[in-house]
PDB file of N, CA and C in Angstrom:
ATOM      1  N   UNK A   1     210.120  60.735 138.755  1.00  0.00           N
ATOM      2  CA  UNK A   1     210.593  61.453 139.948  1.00  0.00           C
ATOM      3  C   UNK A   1     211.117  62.842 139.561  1.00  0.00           C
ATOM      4  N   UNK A   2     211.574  62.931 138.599  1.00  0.00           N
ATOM      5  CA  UNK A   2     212.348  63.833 137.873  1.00  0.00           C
ATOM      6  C   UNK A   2     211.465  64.716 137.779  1.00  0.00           C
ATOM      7  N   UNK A   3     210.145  64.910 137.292  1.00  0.00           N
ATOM      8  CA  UNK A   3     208.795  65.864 136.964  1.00  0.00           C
ATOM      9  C   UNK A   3     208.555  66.112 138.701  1.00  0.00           C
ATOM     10  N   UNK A   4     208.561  65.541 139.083  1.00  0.00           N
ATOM     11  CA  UNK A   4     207.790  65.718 140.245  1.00  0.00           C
ATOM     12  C   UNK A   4     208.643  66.383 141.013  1.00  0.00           C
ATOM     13  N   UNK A   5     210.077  66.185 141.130  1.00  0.00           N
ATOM     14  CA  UNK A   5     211.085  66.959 141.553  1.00  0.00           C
ATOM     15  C   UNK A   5     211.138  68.475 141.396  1.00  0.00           C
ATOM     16  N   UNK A   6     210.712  68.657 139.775  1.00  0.00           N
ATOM     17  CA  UNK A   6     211.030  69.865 139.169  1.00  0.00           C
ATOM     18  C   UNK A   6     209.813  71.153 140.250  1.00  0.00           C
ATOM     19  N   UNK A   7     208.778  70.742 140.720  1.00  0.00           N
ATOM     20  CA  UNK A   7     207.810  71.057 141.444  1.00  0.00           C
ATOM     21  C   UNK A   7     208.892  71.874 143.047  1.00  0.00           C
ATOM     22  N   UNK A   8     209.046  73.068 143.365  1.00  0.00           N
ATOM     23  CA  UNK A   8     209.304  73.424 144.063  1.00  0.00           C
ATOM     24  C   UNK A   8     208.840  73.458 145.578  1.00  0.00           C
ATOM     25  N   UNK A   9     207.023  73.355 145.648  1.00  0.00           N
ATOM     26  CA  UNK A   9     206.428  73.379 146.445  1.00  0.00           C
ATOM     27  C   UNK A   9     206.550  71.885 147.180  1.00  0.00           C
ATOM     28  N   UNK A  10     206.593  71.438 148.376  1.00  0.00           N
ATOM     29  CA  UNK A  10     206.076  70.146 148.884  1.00  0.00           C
ATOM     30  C   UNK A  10     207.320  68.934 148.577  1.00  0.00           C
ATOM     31  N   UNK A  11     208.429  69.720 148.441  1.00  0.00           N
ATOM     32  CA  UNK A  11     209.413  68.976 148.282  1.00  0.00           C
ATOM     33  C   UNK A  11     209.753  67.538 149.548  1.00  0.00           C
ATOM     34  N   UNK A  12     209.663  67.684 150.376  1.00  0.00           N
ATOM     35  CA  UNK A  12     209.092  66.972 151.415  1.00  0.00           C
ATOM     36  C   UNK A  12     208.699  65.682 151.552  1.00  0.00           C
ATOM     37  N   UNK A  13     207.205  66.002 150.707  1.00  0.00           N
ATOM     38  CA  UNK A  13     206.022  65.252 151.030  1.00  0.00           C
ATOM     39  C   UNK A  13     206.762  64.723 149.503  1.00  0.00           C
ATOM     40  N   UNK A  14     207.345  65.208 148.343  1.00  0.00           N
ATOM     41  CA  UNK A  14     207.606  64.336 147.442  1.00  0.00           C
ATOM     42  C   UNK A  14     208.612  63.411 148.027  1.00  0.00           C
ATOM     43  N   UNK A  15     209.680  63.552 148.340  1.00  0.00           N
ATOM     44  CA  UNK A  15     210.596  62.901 148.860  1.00  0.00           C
ATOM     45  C   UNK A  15     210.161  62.053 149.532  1.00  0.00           C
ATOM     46  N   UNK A  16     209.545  62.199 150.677  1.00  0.00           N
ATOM     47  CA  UNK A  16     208.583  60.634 151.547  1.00  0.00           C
ATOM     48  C   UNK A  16     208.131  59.812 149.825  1.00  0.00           C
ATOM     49  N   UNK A  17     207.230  60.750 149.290  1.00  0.00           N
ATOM     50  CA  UNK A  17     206.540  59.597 148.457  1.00  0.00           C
ATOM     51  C   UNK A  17     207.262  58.884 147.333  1.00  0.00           C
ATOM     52  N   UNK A  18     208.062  59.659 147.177  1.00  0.00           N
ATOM     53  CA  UNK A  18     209.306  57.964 146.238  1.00  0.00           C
ATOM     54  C   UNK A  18     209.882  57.907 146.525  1.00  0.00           C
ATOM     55  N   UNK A  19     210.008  57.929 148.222  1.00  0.00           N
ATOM     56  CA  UNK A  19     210.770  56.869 149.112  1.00  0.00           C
ATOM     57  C   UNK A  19     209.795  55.739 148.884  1.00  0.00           C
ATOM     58  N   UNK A  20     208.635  55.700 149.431  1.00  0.00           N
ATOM     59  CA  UNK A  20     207.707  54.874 149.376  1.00  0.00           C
ATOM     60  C   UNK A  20     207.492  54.242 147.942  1.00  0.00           C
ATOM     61  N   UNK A  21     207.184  54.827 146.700  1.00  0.00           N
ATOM     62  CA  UNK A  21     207.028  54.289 145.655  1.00  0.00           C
ATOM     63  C   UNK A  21     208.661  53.572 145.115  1.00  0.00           C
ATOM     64  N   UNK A  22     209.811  54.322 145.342  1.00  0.00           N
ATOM     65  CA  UNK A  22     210.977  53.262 144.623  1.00  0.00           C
ATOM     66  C   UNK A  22     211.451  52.198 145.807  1.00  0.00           C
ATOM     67  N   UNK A  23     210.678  52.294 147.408  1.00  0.00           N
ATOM     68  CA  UNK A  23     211.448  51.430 148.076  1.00  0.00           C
ATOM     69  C   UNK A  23     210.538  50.386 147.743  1.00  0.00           C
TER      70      UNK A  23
END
């Protein structure tokens, strides 16, 4: 999550998706 965090763009669409992947 941490790498994927570091990604500025699409912060968003990351957040939905490890909602989905850690829920």
């Amino acid at each position: 999550m941490a790498q994927r965090a570091k990604r500025p763009r699409g912060q968003k669409q990351y957040k939905a998706r490890a909602k989905k992947k850690v829920a």
